[in-house]
Each structure stands twice: as structure tokens, then as C-alpha cells.
C-alpha atoms as a PDB file:
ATOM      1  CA  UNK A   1      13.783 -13.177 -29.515  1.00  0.00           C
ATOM      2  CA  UNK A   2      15.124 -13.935 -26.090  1.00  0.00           C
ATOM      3  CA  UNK A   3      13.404 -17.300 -25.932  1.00  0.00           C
ATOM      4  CA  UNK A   4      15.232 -17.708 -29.354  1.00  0.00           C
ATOM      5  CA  UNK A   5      18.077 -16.828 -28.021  1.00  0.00           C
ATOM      6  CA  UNK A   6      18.147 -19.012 -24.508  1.00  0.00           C
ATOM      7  CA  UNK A   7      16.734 -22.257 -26.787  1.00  0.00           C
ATOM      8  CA  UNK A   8      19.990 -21.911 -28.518  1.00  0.00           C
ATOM      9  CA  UNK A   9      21.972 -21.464 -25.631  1.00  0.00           C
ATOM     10  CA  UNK A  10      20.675 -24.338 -24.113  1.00  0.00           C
ATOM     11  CA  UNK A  11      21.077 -26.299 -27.402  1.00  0.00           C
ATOM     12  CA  UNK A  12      24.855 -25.494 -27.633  1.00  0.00           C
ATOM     13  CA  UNK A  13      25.462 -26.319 -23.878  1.00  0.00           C
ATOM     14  CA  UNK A  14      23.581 -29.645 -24.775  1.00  0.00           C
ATOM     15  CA  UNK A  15      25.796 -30.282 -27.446  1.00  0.00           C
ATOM     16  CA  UNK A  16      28.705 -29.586 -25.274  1.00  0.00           C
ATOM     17  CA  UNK A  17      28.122 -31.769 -22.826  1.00  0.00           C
ATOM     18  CA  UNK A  18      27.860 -34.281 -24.879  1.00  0.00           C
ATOM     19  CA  UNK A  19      31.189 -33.633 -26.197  1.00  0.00           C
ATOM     20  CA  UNK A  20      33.169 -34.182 -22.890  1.00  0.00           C
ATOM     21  CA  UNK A  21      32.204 -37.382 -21.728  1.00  0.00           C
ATOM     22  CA  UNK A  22      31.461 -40.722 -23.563  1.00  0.00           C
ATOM     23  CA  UNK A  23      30.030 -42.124 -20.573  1.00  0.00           C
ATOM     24  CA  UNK A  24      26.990 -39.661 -20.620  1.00  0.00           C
ATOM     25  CA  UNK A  25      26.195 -40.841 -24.657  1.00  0.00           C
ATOM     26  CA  UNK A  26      26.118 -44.396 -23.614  1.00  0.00           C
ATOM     27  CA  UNK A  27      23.511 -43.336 -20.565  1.00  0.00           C
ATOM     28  CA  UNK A  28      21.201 -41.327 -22.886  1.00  0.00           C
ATOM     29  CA  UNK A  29      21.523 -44.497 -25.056  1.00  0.00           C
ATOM     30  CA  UNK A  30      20.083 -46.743 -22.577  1.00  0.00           C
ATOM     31  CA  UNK A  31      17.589 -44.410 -20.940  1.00  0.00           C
ATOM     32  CA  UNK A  32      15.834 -43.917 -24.396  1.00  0.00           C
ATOM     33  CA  UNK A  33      15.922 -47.105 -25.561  1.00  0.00           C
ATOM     34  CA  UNK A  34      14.682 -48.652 -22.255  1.00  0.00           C
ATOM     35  CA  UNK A  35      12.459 -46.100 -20.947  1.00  0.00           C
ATOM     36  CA  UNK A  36      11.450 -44.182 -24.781  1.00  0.00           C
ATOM     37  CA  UNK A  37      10.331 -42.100 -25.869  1.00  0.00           C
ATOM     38  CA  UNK A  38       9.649 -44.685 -28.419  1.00  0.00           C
ATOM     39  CA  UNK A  39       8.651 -44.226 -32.105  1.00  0.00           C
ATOM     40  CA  UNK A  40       5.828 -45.643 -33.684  1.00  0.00           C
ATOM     41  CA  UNK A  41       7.363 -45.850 -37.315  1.00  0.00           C
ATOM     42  CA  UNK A  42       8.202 -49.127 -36.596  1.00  0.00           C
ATOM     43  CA  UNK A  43      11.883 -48.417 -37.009  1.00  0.00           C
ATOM     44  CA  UNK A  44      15.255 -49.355 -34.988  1.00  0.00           C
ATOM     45  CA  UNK A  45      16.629 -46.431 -35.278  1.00  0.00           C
ATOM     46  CA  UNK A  46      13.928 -44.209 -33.744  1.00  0.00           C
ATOM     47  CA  UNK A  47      14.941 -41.609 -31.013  1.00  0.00           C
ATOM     48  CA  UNK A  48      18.849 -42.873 -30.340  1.00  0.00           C
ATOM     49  CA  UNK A  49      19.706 -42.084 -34.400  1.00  0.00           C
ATOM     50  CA  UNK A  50      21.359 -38.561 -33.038  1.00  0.00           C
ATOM     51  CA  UNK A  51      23.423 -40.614 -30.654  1.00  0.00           C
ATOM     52  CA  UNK A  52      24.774 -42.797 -33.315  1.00  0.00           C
ATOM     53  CA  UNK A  53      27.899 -42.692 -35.922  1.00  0.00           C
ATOM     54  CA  UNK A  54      27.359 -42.559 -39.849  1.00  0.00           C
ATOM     55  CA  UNK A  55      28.288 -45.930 -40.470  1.00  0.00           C
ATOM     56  CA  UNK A  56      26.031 -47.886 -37.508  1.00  0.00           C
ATOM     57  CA  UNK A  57      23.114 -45.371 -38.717  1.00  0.00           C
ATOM     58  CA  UNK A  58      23.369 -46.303 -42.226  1.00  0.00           C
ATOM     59  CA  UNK A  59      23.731 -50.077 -41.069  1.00  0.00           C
ATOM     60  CA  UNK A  60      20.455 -49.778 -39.463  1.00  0.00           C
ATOM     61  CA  UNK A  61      18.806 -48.184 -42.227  1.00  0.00           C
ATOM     62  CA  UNK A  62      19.538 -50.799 -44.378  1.00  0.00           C
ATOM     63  CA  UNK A  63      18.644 -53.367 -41.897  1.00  0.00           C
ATOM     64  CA  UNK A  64      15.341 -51.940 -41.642  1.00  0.00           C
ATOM     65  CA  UNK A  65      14.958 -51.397 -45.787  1.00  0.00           C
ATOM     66  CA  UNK A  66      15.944 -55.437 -45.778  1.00  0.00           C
ATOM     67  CA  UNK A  67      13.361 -56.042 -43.140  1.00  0.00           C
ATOM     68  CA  UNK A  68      10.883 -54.532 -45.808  1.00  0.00           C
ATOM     69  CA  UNK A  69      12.165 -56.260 -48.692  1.00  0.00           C
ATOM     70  CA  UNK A  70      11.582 -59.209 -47.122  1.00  0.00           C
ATOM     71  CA  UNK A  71       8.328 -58.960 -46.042  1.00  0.00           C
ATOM     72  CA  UNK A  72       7.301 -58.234 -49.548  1.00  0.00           C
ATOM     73  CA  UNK A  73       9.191 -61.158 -51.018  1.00  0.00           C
ATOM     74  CA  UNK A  74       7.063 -63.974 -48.986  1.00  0.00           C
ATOM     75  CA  UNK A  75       3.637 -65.357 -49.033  1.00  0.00           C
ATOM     76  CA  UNK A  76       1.253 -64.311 -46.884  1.00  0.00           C
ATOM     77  CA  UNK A  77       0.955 -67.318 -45.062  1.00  0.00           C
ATOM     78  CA  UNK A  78       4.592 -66.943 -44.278  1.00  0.00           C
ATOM     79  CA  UNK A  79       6.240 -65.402 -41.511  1.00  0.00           C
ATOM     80  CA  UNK A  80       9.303 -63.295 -42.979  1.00  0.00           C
ATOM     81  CA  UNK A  81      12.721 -63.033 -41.969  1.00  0.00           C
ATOM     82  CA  UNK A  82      12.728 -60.338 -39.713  1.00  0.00           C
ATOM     83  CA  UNK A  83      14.277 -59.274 -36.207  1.00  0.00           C
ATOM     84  CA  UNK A  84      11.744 -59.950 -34.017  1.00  0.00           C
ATOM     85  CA  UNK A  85      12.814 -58.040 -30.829  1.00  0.00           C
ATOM     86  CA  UNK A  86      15.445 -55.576 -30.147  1.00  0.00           C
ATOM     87  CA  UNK A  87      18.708 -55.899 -31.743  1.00  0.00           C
ATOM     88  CA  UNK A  88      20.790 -53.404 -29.330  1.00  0.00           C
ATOM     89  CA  UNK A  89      21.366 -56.563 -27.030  1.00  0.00           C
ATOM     90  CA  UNK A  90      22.566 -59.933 -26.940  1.00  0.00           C
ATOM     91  CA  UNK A  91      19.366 -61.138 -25.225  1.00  0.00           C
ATOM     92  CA  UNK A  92      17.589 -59.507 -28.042  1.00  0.00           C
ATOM     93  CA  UNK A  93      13.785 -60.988 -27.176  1.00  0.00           C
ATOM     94  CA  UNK A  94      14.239 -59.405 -23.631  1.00  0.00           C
ATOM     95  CA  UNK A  95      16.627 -56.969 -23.891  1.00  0.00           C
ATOM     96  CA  UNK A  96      17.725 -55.073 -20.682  1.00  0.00           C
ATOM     97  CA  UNK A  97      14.757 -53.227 -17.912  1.00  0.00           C
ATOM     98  CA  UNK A  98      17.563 -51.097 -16.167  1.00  0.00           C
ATOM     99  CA  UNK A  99      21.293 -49.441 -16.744  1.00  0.00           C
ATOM    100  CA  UNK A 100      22.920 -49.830 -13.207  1.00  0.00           C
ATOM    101  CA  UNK A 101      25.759 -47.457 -14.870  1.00  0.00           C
ATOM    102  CA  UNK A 102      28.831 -47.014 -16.963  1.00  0.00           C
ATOM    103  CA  UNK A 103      32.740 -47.158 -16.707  1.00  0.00           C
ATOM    104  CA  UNK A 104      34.635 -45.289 -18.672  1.00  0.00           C
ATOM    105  CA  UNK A 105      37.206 -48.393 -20.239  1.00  0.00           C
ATOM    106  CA  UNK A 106      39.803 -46.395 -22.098  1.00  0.00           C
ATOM    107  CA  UNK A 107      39.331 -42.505 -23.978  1.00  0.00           C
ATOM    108  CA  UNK A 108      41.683 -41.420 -26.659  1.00  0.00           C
ATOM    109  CA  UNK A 109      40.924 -38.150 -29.048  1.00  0.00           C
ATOM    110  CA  UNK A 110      39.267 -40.129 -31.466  1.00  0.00           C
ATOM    111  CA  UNK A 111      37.977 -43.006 -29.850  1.00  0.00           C
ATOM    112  CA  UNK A 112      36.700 -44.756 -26.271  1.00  0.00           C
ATOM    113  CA  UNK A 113      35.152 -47.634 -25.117  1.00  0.00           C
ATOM    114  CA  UNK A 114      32.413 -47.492 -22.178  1.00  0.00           C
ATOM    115  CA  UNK A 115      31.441 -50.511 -20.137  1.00  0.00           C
ATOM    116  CA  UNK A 116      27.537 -50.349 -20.046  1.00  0.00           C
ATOM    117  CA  UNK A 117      26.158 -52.666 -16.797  1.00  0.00           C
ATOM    118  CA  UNK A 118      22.374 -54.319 -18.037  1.00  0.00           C
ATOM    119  CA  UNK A 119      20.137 -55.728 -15.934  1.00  0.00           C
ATOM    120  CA  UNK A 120      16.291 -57.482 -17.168  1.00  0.00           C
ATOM    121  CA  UNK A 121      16.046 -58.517 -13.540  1.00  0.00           C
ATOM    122  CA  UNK A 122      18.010 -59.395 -10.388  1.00  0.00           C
ATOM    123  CA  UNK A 123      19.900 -62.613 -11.360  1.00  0.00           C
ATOM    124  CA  UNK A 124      19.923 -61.770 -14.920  1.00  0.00           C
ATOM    125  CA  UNK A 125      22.514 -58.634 -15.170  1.00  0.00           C
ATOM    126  CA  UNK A 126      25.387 -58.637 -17.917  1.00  0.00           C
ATOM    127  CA  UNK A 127      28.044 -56.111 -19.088  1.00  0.00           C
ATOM    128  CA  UNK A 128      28.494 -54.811 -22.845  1.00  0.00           C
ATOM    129  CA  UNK A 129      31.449 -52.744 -24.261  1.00  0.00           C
ATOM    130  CA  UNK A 130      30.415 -49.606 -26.439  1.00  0.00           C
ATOM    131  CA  UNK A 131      32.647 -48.472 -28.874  1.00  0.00           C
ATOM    132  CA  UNK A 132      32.380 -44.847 -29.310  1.00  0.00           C
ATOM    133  CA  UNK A 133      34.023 -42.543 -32.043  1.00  0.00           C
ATOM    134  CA  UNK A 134      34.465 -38.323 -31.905  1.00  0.00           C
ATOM    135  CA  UNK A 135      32.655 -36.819 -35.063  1.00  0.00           C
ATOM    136  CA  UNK A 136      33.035 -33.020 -34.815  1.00  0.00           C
ATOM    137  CA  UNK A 137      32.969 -32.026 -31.545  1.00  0.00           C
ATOM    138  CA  UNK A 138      30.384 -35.244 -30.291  1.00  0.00           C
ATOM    139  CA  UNK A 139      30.600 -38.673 -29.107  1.00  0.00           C
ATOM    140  CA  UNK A 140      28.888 -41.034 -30.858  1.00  0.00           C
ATOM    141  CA  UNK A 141      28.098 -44.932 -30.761  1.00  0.00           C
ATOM    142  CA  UNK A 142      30.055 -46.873 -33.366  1.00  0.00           C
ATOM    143  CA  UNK A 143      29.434 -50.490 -32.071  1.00  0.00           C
ATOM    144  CA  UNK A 144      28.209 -52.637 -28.820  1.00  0.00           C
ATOM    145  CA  UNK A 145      30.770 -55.445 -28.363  1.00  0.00           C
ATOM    146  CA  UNK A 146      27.899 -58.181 -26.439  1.00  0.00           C
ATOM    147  CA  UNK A 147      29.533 -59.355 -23.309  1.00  0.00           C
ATOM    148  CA  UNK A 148      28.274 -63.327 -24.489  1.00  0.00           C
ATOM    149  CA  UNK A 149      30.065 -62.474 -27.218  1.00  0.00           C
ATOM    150  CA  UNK A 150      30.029 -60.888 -31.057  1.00  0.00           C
ATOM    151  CA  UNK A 151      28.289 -57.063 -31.495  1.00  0.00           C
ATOM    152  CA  UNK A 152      25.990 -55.519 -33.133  1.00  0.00           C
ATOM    153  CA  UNK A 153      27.286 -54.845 -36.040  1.00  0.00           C
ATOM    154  CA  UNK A 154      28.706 -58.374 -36.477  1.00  0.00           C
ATOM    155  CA  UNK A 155      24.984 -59.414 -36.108  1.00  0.00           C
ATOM    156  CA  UNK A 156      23.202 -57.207 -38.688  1.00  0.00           C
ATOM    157  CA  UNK A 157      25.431 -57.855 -40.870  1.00  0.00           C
ATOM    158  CA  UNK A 158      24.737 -61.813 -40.319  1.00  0.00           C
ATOM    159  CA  UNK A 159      20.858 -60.657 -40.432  1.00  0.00           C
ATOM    160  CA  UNK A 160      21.206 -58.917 -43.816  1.00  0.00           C
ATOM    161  CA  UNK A 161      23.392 -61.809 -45.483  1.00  0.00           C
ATOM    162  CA  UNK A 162      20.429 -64.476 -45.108  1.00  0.00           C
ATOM    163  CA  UNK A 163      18.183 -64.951 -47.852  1.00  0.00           C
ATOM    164  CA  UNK A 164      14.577 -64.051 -46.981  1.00  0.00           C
ATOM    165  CA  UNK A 165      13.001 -66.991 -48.328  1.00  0.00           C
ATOM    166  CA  UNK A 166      15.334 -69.883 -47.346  1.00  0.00           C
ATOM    167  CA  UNK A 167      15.001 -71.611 -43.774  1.00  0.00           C
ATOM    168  CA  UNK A 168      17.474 -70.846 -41.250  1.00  0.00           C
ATOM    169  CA  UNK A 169      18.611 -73.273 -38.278  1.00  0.00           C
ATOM    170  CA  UNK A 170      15.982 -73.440 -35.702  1.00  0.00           C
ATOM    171  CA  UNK A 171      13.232 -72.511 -37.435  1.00  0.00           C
ATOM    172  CA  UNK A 172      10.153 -74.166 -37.911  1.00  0.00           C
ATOM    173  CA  UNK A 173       8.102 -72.424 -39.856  1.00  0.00           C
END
């Protein structure tokens, strides 16, 4: 029963912590996605979902049910239309090795943005805006504004509006 009780405890202060600071959401983001744990279901959403809103969850969910739908739809011979790499950054087939930190950008009661500084090496570092939105009593990742420009949900939406069958630009295959 005490272990019960301290699990909770620890649980709630967790949760609480959470709560306070924006800045701390976007850092858990990063750490997991760059350093796991990772997920073997093959899916985006994987360990971060918790740290996500409704909306961007539900986004990815369909992304990855498209992803599937896809696959089945071609020969194959035929490499589908599918996100090859990771979609949480601009640089998506190399996606970031470090988070050299976070500045809070603005905080209201409902809303803040966090500046999140990337880095995949020395002379490749780069800064992206993450929109976060209070749900209950939690801060939790709504959108990544890409510092080269657009976000993420700008680009699964993109993703998810091509056909799976037709050509896009640059492809060869």
C-alpha cells in the first residue's frame, strides 16, 4: 500500500510539473524523440503521444493510417508514398542529434510558444518555434513552426492530400 501510495505521489508531482512550465514539455519532447525510448510499432507517435494535444495526435494517427493505406494500394514492385524519415523536423531525413535548450517566447493561460535550439552537428544548428496549448492542468504540443519555414502540421497535411499512386516532383521512381 505505501508503494501504492508514493507511485501516486510521484505521478501527481509529475503531472504538476509539467503543468508550470512549457519549456520543460518541449525538453521531454526532444530528449525522447532524439535519445528514445523508441517504439518498435513502427509508428510516429510512439513515446511523445502523452506530450501532445488532441488535434496534432489525431493528425498523426491519420498520417500513419494513410501511410498504411498506401502501402496497400501499390504494386509490389513499387515504392509507396510514405514519410521516409522523421517528420518532427524540417530536415526530416536527418533530423536533429542534440537540444542545446529552450526559450520561453511568450506564455499566456491558454497558450505559449517555446523556441527549441537543434543541432545534427556543429555547423548545422537551427531554431524551431513550438506552439503549445493548456489542456486541463498540462502543457501540451499543438504545432512546430520549422525555422526554414512552414510546420508540421502544414506538412502532414500536404503528405495526406497526395494521391498514393500518382508521381510527385522529384521522384523517380
Amino acid at each position: 500500500m505505501k508503494k501504492l501510495i508514493l507511485l501516486l505521489a510521484l505521478a501527481s508531482s509529475a503531472q504538476g510539473a509539467e503543468a508550470a512550465n512549457p519549456q520543460d514539455v518541449v525538453k521531454d519532447f526532444y530528449t525522447r524523440e532524439i535519445h528514445g525510448p523508441f517504439t518498435t510499432d513502427g509508428r510516429m507517435l510512439g513515446n511523445v503521444r502523452h506530450l501532445l494535444s488532441k488535434e496534432l495526435d489525431a493528425l498523426l494517427t491519420a498520417t500513419d493510417r494513410y501511410q498504411d493505406a498506401c502501402t496497400q494500394l501499390v504494386p509490389p514492385d513499387v515504392k509507396p508514398w510514405i514519410i521516409d524519415a522523421d517528420p518532427w523536423y524540417y530536415y526530416s531525413s536527418d533530423g536533429a542529434n542534440s537540444i542545446e535548450g529552450t526559450s520561453l517566447v511568450s506564455r499566456g493561460t491558454s497558450a505559449a510558444l517555446v523556441s527549441a535550439h537543434l543541432a545534427y552537428d556543429p555547423s548545422l544548428r537551427w531554431t524551431d518555434t513550438v506552439v503549445l496549448v493548456k489542456v486541463g492542468e498540462s502543457w501540451r504540443i499543438a504545432n512546430i513552426r520549422f525555422e526554414q519555414g512552414g510546420s508540421l502540421i502544414e506538412s502532414l497535411r500536404a503528405y495526406i492530400g497526395r494521391s498514393c499512386i500518382t508521381k510527385h516532383a522529384g521522384e523517380t521512381s
